[in-house]
Each structure stands twice: as structure tokens, then as C-alpha cells.
PDB file of N, CA and C in Angstrom:
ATOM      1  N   UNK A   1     -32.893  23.181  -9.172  1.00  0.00           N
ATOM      2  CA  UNK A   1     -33.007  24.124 -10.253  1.00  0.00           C
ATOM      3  C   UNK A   1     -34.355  24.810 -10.091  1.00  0.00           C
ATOM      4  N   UNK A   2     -34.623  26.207 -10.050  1.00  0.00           N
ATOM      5  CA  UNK A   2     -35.585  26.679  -9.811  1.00  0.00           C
ATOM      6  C   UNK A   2     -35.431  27.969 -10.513  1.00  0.00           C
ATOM      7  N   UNK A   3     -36.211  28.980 -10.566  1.00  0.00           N
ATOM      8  CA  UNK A   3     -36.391  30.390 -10.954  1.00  0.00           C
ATOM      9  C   UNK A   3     -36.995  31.340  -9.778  1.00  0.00           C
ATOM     10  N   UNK A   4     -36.688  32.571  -9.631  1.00  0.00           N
ATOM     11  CA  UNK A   4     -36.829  33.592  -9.157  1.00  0.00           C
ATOM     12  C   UNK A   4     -37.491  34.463 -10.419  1.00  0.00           C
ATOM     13  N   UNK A   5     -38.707  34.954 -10.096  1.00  0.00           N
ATOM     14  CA  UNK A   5     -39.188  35.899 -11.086  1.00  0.00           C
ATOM     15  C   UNK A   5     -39.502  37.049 -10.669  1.00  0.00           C
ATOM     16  N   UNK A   6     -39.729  37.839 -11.523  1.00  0.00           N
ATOM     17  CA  UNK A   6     -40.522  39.149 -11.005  1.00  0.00           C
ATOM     18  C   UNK A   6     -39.434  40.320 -10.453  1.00  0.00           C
ATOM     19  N   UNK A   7     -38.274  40.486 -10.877  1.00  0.00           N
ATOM     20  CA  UNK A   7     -37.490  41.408 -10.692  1.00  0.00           C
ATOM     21  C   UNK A   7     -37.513  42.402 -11.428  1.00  0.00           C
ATOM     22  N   UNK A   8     -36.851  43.439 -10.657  1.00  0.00           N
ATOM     23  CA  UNK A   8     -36.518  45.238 -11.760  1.00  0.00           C
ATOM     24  C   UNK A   8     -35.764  44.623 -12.346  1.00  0.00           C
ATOM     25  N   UNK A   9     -36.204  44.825 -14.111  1.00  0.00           N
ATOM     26  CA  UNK A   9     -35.122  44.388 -15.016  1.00  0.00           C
ATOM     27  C   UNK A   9     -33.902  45.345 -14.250  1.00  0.00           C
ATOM     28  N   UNK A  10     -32.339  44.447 -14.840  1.00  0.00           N
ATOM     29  CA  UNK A  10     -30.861  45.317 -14.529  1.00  0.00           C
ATOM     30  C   UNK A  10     -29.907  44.464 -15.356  1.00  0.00           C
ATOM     31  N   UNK A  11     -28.870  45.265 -15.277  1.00  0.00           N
ATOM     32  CA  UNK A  11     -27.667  44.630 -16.605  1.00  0.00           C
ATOM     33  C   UNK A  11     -27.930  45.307 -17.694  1.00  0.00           C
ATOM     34  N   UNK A  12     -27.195  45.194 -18.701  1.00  0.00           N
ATOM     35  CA  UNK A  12     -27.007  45.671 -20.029  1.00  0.00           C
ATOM     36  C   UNK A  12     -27.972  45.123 -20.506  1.00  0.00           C
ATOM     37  N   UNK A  13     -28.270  44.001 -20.147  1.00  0.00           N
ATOM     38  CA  UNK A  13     -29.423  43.054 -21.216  1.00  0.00           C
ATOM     39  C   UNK A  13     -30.899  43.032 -20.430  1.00  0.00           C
ATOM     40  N   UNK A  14     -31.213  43.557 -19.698  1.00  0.00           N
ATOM     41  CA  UNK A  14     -32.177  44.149 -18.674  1.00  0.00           C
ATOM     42  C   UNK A  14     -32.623  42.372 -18.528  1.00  0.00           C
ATOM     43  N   UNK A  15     -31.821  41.844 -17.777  1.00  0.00           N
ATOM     44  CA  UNK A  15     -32.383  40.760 -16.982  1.00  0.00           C
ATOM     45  C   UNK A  15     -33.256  40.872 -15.711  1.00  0.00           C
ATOM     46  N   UNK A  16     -34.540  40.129 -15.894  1.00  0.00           N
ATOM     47  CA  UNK A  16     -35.804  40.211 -15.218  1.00  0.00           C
ATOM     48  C   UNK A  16     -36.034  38.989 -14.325  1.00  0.00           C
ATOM     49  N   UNK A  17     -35.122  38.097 -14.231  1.00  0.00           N
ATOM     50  CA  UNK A  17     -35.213  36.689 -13.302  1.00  0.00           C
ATOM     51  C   UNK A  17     -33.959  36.288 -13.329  1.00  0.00           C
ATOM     52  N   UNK A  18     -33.853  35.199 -12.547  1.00  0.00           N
ATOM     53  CA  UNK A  18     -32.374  34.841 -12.258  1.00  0.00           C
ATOM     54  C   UNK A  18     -33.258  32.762 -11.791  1.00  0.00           C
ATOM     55  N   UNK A  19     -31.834  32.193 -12.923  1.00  0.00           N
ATOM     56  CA  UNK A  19     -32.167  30.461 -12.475  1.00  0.00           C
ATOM     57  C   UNK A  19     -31.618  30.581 -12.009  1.00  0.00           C
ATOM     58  N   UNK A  20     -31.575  29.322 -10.476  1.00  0.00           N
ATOM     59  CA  UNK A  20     -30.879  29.396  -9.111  1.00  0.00           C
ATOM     60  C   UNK A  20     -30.979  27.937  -9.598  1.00  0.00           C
ATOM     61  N   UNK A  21     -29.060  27.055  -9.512  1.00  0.00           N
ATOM     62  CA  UNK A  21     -29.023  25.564  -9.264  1.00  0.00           C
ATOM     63  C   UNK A  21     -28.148  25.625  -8.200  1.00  0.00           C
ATOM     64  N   UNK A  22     -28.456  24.679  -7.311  1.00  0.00           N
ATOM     65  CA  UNK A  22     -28.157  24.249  -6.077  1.00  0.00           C
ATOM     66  C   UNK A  22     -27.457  23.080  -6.309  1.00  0.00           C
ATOM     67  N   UNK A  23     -26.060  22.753  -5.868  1.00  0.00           N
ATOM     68  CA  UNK A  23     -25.198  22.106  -6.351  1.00  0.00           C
ATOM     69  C   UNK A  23     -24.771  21.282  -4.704  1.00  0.00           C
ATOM     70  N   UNK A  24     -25.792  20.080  -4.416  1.00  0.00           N
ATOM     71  CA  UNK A  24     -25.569  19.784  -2.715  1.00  0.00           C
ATOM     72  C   UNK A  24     -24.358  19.104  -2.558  1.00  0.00           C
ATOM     73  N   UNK A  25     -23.889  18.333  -3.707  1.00  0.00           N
ATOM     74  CA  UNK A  25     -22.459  17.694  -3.651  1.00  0.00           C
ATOM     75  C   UNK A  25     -21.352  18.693  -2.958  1.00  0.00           C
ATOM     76  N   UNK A  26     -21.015  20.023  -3.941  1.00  0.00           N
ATOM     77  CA  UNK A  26     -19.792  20.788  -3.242  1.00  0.00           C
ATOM     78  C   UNK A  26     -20.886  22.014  -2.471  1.00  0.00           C
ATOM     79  N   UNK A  27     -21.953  21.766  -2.078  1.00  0.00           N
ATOM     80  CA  UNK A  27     -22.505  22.871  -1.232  1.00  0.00           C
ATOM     81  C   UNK A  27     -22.300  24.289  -1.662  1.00  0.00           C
ATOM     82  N   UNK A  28     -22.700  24.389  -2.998  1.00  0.00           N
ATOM     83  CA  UNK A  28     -22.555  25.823  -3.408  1.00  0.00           C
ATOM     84  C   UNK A  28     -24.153  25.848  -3.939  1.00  0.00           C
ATOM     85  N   UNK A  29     -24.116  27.289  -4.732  1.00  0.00           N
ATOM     86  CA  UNK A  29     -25.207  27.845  -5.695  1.00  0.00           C
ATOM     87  C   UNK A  29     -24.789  28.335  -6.215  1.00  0.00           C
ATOM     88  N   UNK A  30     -25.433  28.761  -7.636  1.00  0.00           N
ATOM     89  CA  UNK A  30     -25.036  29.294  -8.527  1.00  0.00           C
ATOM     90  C   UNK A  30     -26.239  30.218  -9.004  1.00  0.00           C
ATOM     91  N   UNK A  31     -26.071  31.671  -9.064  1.00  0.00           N
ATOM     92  CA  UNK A  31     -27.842  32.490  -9.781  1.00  0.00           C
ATOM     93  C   UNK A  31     -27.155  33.419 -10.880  1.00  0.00           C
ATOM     94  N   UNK A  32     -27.872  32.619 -12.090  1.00  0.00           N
ATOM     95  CA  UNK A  32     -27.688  32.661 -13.381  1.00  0.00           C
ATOM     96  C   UNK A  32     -28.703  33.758 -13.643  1.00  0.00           C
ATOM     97  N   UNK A  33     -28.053  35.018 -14.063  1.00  0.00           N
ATOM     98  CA  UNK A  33     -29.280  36.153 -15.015  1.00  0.00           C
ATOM     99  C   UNK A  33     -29.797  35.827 -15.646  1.00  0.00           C
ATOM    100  N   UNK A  34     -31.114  35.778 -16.021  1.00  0.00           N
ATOM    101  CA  UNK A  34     -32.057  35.132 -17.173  1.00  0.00           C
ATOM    102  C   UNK A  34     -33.353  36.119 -17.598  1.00  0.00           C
ATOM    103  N   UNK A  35     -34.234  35.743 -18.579  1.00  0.00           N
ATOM    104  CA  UNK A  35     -35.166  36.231 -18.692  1.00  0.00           C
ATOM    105  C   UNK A  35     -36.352  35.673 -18.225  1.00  0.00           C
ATOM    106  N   UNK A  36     -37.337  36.591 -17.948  1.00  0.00           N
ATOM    107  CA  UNK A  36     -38.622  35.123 -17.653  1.00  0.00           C
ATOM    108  C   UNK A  36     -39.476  34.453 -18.508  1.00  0.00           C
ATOM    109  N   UNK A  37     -39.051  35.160 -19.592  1.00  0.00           N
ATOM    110  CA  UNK A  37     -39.737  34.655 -20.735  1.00  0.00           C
ATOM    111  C   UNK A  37     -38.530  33.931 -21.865  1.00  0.00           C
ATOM    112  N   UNK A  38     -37.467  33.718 -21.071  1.00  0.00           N
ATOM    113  CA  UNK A  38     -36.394  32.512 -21.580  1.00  0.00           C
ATOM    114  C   UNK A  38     -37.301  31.342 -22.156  1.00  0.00           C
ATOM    115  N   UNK A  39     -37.004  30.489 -23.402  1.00  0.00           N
ATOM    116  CA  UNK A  39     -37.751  29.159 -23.423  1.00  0.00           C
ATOM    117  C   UNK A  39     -36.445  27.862 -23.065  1.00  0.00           C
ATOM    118  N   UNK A  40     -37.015  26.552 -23.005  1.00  0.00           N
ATOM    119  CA  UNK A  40     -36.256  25.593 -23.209  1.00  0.00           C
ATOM    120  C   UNK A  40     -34.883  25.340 -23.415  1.00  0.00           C
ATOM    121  N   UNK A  41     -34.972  26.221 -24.623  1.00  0.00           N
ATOM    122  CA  UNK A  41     -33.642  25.674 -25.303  1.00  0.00           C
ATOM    123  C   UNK A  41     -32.884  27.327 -24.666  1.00  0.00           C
ATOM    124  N   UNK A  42     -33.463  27.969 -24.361  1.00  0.00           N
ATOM    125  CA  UNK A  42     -32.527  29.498 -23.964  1.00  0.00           C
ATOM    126  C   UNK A  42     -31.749  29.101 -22.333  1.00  0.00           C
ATOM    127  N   UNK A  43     -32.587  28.174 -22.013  1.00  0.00           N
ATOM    128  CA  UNK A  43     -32.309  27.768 -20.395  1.00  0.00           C
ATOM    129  C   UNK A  43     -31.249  26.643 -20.694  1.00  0.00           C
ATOM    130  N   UNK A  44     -31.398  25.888 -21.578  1.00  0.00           N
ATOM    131  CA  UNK A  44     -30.589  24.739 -22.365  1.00  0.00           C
ATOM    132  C   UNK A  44     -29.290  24.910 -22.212  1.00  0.00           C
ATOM    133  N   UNK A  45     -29.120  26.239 -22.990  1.00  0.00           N
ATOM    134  CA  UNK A  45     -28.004  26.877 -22.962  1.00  0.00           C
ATOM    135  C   UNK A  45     -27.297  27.661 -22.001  1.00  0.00           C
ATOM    136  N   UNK A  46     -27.800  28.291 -21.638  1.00  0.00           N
ATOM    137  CA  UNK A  46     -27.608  28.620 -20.500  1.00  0.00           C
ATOM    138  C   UNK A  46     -27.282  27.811 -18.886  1.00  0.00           C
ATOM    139  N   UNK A  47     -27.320  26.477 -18.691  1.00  0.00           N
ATOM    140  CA  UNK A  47     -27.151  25.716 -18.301  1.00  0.00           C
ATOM    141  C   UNK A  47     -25.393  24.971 -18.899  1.00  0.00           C
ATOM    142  N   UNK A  48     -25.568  24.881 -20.071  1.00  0.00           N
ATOM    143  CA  UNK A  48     -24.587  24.355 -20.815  1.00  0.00           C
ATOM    144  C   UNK A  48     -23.412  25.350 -20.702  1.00  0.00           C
ATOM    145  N   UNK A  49     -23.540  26.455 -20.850  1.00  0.00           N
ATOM    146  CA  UNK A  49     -22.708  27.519 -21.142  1.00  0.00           C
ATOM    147  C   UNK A  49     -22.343  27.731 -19.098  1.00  0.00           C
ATOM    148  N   UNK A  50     -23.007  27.202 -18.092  1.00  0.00           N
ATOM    149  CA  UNK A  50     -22.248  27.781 -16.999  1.00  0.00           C
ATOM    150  C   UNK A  50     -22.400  26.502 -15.884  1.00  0.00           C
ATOM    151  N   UNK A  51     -23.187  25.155 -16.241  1.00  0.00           N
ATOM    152  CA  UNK A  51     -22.967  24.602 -14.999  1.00  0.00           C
ATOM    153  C   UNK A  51     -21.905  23.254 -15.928  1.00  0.00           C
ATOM    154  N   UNK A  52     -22.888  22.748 -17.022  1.00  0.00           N
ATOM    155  CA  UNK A  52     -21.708  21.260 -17.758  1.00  0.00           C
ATOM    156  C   UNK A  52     -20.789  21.648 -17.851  1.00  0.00           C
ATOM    157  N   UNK A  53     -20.033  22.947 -18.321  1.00  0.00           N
ATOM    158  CA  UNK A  53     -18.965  23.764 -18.923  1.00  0.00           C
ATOM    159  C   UNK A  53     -17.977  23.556 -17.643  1.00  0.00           C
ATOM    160  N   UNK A  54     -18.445  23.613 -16.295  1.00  0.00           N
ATOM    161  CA  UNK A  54     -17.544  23.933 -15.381  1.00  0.00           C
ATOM    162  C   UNK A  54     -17.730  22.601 -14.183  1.00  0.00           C
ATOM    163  N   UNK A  55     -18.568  22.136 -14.496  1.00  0.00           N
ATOM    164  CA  UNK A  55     -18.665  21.000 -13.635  1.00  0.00           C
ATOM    165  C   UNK A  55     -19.202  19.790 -13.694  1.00  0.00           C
ATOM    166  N   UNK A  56     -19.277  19.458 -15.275  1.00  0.00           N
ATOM    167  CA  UNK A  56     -19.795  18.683 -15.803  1.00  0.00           C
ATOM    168  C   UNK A  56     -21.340  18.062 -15.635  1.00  0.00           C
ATOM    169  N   UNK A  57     -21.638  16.608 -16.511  1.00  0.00           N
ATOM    170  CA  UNK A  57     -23.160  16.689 -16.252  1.00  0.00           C
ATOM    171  C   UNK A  57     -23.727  15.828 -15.017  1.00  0.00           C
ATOM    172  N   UNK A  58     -24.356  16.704 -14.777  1.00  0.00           N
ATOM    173  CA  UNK A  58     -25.265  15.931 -13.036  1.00  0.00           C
ATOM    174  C   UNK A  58     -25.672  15.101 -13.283  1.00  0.00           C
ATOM    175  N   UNK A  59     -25.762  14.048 -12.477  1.00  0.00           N
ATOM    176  CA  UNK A  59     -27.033  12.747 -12.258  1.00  0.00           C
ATOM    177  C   UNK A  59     -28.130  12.767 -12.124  1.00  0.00           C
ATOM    178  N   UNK A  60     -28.551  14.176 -11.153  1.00  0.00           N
ATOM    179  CA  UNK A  60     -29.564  14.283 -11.123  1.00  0.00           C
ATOM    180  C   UNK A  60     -29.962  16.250 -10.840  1.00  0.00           C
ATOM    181  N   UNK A  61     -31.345  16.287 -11.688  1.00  0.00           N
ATOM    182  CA  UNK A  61     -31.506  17.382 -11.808  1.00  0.00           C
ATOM    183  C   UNK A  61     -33.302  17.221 -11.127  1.00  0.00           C
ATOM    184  N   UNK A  62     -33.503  18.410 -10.384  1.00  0.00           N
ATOM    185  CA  UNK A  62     -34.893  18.703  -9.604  1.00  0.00           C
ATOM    186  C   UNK A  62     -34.955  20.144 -10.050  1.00  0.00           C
ATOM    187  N   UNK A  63     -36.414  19.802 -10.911  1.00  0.00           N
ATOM    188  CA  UNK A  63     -36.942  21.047 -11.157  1.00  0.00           C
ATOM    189  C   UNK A  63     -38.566  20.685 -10.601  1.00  0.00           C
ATOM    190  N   UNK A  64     -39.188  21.967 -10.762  1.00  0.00           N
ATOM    191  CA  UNK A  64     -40.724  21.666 -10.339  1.00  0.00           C
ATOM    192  C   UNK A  64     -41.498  22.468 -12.017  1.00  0.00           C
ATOM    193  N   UNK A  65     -41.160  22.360 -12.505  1.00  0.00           N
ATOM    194  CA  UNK A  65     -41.049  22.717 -13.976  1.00  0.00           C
ATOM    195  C   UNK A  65     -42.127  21.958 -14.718  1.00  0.00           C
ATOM    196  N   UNK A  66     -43.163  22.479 -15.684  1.00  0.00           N
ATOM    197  CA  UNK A  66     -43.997  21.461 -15.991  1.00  0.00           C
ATOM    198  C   UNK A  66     -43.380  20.559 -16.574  1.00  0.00           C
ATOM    199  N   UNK A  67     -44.268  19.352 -16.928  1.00  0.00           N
ATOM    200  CA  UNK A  67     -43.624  18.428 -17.961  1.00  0.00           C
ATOM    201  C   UNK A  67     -42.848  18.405 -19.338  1.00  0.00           C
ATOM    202  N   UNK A  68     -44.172  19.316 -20.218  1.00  0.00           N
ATOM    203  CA  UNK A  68     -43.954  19.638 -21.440  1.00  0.00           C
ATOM    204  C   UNK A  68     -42.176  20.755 -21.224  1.00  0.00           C
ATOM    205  N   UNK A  69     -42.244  21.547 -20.545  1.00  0.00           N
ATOM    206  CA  UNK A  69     -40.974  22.269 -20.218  1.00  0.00           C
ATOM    207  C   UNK A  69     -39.693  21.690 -20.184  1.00  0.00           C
ATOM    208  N   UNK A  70     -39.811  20.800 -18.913  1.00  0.00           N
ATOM    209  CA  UNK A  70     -38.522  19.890 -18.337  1.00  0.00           C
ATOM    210  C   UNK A  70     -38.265  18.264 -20.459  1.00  0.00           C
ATOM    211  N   UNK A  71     -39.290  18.264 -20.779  1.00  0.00           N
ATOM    212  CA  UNK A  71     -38.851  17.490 -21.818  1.00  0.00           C
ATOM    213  C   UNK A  71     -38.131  18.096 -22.857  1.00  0.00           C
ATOM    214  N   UNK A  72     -38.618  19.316 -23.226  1.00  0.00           N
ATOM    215  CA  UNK A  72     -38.036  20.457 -23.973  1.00  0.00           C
ATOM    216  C   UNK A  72     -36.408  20.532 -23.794  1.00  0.00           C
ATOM    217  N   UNK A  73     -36.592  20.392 -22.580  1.00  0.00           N
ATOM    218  CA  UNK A  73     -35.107  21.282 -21.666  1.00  0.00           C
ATOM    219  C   UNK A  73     -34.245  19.907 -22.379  1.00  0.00           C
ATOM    220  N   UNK A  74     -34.687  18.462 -21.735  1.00  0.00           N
ATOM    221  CA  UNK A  74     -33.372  17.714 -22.030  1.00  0.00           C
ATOM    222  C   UNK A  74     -33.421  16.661 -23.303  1.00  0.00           C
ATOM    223  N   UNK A  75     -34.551  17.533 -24.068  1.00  0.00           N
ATOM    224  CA  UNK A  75     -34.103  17.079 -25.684  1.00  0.00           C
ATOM    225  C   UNK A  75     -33.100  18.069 -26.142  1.00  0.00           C
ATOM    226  N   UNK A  76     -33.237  19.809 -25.557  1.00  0.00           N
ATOM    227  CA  UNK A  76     -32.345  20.213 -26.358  1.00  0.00           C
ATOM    228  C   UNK A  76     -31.097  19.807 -25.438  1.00  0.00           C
ATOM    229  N   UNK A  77     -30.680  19.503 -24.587  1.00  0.00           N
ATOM    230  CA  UNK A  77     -29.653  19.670 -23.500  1.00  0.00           C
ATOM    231  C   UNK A  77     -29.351  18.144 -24.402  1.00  0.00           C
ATOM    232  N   UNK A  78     -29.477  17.015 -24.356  1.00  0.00           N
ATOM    233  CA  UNK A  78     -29.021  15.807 -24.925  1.00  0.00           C
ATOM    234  C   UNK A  78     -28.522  16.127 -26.643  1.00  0.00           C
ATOM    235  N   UNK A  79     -29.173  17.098 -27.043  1.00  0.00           N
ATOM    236  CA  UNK A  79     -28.401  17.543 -28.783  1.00  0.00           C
ATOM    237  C   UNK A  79     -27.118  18.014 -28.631  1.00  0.00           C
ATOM    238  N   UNK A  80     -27.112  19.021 -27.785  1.00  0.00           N
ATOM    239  CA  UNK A  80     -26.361  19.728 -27.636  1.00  0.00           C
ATOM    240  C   UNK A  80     -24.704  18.819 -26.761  1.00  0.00           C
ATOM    241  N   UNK A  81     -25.450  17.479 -26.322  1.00  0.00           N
ATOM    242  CA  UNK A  81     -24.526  16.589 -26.200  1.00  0.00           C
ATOM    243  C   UNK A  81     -24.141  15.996 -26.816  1.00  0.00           C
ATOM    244  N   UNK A  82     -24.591  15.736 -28.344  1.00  0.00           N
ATOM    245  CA  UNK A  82     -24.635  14.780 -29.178  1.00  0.00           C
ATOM    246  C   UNK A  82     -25.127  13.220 -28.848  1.00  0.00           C
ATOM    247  N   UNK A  83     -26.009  12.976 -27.698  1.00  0.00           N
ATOM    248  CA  UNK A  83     -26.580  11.880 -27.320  1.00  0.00           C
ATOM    249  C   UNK A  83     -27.922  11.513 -27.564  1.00  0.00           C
ATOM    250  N   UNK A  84     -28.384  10.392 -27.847  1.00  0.00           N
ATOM    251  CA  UNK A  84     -29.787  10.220 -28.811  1.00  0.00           C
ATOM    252  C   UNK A  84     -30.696  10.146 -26.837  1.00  0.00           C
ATOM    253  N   UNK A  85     -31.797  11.008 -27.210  1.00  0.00           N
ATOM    254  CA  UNK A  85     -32.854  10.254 -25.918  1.00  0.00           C
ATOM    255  C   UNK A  85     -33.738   9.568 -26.164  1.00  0.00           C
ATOM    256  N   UNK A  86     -33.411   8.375 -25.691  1.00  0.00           N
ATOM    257  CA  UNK A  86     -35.028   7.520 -26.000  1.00  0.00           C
ATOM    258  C   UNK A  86     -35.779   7.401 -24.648  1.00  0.00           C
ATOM    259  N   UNK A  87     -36.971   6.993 -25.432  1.00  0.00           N
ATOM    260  CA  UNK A  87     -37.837   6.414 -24.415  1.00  0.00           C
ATOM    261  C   UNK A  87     -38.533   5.468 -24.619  1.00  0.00           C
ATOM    262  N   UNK A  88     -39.144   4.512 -23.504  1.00  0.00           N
ATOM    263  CA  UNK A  88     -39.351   3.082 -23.650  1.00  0.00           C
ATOM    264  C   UNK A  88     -41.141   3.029 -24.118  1.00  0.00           C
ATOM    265  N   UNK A  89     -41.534   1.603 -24.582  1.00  0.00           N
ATOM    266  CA  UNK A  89     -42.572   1.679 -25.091  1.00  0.00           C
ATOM    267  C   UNK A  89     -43.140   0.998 -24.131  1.00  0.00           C
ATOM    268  N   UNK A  90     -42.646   1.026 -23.244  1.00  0.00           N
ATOM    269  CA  UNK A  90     -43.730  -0.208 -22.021  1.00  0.00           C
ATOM    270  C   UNK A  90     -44.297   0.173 -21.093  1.00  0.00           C
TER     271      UNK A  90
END
């Protein structure tokens, strides 16, 4: 999972970046129109709405994404599952 930034906005909705997930199981990609100033929960969805929707949820996800970001991402991504996230105290 990564981003491409810095494009001529294009589209109706003048999209300015595009998320790129790399899917190595069936050897595809997928580049999702986005904004670059998308937050968390806009990527959340956007995720939800085109990769769980069609191919359910991964095991594993690689971003290079800061911390505070990537936690954002799968508190809202786990609501939106209806699944509680914890984390350990040890």
C-alpha cells in the first residue's frame, strides 16, 4: 500500500494522487484515485469501498505510513468492521 503524489489534478472530482495496493497473492494492482490531502478515515474507506468489498480482508498490509497515520487507518477500518482493537499492556 503506498501513494503516488503530486499529480495534474483530473476526473470530475479533480483527483491529485492515486493509492496503489499490490495484491502478491493473485499478482495484480489496483490504483485507487485519491486526494493527497485524503485523511485516515477517507483512505479507510476507500479501501473498504474497493479492496474488502471485492476481496476481502488481508492478513497482511505494508505501508511505510507514519505511525500515528497507519493507527488512525485501522481504528477506523476495524469500526467499520464492527471489531473491537485492542492492545496489550505488556
Amino acid at each position: 500500500m503506498d501513494w503516488v503524489t503530486g499529480l495534474a489534478p483530473g476526473g470530475k472530482e479533480n483527483f491529485n494522487a492515486c493509492l496503489i495496493i499490490v495484491d502478491r497473492f493473485r499478482k495484480s494492482m489496483r490504483c485507487l484515485p485519491c486526494h493527497k490531502e485524503d485523511t485516515a478515515m477517507d483512505t479507510s474507506w476507500l479501501f473498504w469501498n474497493n479492496i474488502i468489498s471485492t476481496c476481502g480482508v488481508p492478513q497482511i498490509i505494508i505501508s511505510d505510513r507514519d505511525p500515528k497515520f497507519t493507527s488512525e487507518f485501522w481504528t477506523n477500518l476495524y469500526d467499520m468492521l464492527g471489531t473491537n482493537l485492542a492492545f496489550s499492556t505488556a
